[in-house]
N, C-alpha and C. Protein backbone atom coordinates (compact mmCIF):
# COMPACT_ATOMS: atom_id res chain seq x y z
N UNK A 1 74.96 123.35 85.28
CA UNK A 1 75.42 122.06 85.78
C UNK A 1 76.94 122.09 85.94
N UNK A 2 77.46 121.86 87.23
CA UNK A 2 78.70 121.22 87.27
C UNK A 2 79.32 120.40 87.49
N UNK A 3 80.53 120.04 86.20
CA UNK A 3 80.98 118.84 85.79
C UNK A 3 82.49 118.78 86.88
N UNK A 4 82.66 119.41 87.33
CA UNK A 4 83.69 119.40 88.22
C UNK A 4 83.57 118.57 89.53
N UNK A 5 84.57 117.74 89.55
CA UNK A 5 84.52 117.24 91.07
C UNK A 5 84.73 117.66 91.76
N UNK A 6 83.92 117.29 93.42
CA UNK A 6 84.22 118.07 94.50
C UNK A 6 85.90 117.50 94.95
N UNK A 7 86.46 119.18 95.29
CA UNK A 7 87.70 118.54 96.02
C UNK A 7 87.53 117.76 97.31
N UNK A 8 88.66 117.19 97.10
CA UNK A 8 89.16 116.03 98.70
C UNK A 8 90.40 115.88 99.21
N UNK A 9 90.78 115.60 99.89
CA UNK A 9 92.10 116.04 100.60
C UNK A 9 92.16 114.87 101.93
N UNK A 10 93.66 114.04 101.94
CA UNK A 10 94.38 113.48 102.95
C UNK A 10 95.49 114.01 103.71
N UNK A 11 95.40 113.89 104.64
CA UNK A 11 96.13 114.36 105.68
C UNK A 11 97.38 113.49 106.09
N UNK A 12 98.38 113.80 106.01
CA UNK A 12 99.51 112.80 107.07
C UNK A 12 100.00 113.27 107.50
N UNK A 13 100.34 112.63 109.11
CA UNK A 13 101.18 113.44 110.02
C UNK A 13 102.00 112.14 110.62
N UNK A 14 103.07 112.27 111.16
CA UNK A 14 103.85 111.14 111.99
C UNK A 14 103.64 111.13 113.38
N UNK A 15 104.21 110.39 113.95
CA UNK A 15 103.83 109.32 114.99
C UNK A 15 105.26 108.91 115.28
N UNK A 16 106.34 109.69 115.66
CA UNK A 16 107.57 108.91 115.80
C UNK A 16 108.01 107.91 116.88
N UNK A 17 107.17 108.74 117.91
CA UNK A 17 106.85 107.14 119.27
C UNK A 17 105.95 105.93 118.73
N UNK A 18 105.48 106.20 117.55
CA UNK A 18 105.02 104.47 117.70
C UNK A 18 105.06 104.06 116.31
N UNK A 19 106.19 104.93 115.67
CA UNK A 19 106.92 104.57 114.63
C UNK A 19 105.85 104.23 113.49
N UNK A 20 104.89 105.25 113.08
CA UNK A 20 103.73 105.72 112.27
C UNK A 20 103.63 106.80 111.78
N UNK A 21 102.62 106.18 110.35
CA UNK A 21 101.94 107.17 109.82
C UNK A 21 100.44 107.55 109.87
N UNK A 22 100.33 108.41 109.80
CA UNK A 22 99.12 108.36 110.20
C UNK A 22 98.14 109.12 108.84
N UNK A 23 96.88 108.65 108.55
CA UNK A 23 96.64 109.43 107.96
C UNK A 23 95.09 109.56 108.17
N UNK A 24 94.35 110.72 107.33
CA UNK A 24 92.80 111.16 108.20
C UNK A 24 92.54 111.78 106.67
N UNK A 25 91.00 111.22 106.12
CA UNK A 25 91.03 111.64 104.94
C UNK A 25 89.40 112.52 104.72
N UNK A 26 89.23 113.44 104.14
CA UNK A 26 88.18 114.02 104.09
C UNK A 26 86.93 113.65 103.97
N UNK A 27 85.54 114.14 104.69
CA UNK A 27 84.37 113.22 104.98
C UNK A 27 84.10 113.06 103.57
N UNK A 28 84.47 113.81 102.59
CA UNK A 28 83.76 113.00 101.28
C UNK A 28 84.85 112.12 100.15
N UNK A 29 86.06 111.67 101.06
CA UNK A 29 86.77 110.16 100.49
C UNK A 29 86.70 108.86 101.10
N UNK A 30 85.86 108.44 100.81
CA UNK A 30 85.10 107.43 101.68
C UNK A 30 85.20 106.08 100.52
N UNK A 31 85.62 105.79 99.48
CA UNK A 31 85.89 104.97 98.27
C UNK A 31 87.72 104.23 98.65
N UNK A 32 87.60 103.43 99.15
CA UNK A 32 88.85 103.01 99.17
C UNK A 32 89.85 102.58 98.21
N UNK A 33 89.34 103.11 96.96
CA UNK A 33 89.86 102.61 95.37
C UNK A 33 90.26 104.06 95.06
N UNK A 34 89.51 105.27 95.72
CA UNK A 34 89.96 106.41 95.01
C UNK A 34 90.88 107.02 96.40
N UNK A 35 90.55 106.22 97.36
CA UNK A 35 91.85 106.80 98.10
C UNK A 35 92.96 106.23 97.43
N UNK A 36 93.23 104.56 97.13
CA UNK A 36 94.14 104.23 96.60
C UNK A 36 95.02 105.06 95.13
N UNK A 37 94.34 105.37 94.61
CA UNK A 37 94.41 106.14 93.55
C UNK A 37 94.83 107.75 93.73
N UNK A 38 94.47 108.46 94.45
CA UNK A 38 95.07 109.39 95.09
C UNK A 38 96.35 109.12 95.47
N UNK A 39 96.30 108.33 96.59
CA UNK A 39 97.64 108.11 97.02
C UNK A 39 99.06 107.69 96.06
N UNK A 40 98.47 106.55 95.13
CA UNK A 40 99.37 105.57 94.39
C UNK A 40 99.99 106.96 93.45
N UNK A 41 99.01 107.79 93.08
CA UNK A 41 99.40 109.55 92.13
C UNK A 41 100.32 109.93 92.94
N UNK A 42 99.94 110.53 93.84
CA UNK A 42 100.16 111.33 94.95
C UNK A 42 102.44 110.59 95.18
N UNK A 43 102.31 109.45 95.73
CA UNK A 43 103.49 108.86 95.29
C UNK A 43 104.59 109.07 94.36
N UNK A 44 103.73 108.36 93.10
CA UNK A 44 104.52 108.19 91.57
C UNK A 44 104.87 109.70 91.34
N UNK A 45 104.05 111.09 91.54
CA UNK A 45 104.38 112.11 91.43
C UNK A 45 105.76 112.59 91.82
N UNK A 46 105.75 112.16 93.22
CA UNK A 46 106.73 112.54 93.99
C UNK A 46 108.38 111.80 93.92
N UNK A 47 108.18 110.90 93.30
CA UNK A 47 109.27 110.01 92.61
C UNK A 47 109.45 110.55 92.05
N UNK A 48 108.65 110.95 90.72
CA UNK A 48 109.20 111.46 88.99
C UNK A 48 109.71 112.90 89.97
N UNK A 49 109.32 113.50 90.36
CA UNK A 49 109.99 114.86 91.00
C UNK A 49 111.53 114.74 91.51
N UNK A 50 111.50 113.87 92.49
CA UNK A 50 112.50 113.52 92.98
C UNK A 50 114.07 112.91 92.10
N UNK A 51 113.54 112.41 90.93
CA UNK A 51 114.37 111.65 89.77
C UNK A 51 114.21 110.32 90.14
N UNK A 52 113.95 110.01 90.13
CA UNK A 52 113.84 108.58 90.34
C UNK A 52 113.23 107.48 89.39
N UNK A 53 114.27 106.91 89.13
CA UNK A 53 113.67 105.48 87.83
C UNK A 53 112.86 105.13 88.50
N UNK A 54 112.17 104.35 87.10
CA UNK A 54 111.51 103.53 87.31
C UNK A 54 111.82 102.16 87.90
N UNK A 55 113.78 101.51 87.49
CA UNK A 55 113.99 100.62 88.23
C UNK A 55 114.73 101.26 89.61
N UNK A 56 114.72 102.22 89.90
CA UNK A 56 115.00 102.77 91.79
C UNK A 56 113.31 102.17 92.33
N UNK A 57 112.59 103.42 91.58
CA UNK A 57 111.24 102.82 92.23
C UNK A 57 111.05 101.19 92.52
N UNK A 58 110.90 100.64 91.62
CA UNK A 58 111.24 99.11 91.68
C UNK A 58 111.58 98.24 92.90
N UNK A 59 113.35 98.87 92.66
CA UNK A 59 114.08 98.07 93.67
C UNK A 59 113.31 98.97 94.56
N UNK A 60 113.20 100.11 95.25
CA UNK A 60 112.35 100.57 96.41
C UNK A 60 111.56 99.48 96.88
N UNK A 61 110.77 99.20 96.26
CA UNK A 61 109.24 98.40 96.60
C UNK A 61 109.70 96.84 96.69
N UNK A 62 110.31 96.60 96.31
CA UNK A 62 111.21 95.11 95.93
C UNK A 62 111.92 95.02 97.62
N UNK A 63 112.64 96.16 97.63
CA UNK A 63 113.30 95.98 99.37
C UNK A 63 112.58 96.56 100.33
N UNK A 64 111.67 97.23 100.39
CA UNK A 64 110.50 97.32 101.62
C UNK A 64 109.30 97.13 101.72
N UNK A 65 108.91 96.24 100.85
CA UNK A 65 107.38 96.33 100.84
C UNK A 65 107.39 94.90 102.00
N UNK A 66 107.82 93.98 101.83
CA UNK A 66 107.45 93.14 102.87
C UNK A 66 107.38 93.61 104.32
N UNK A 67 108.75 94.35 104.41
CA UNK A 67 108.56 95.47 105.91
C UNK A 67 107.64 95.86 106.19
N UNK A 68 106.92 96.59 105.23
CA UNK A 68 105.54 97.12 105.86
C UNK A 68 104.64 96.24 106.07
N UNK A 69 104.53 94.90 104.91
CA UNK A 69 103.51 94.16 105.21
C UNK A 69 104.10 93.54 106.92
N UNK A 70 105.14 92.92 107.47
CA UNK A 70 105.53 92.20 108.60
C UNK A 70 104.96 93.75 110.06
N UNK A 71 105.03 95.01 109.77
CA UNK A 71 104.68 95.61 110.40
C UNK A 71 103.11 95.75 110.73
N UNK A 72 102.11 94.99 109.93
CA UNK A 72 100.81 95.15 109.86
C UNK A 72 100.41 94.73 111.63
N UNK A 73 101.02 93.87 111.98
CA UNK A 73 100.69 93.61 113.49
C UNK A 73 100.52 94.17 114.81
């Protein structure tokens, strides 16, 4: 028996003419809680790598998150 999960894998590529990201995620991530979760890792990883506080992260999300939400259109 194996206790191992199958791997899964997201893709991003840009879109600089229509000022996007794009992303395409493997036929077996189909859970939109474990994409979230991937991703939200996938992120926070790349912060702590980068150095980045926890209040940079913060203010980050504090000064662009509405941007993205006003871009949803």
């Amino acid at each position: 028996m194996n206790d191992i999960p199958e791997d899964k894998s997201i893709e991003l590529t840009t879109d600089y003419q229509n000022h996007s990201i794009n992303m395409a995620f493997s036929d077996n991530l189909t859970d939109d809680s474990e994409r979230g979760y991937i991703l939200s890792a996938a992120f926070f990883s790349f912060c702590a790598a980068q150095g980045l506080s926890k209040e940079e992260l913060s203010d980050m999300v504090s000064t662009y998150y509405d941007e993205f939400l006003n871009n949803e259109d």
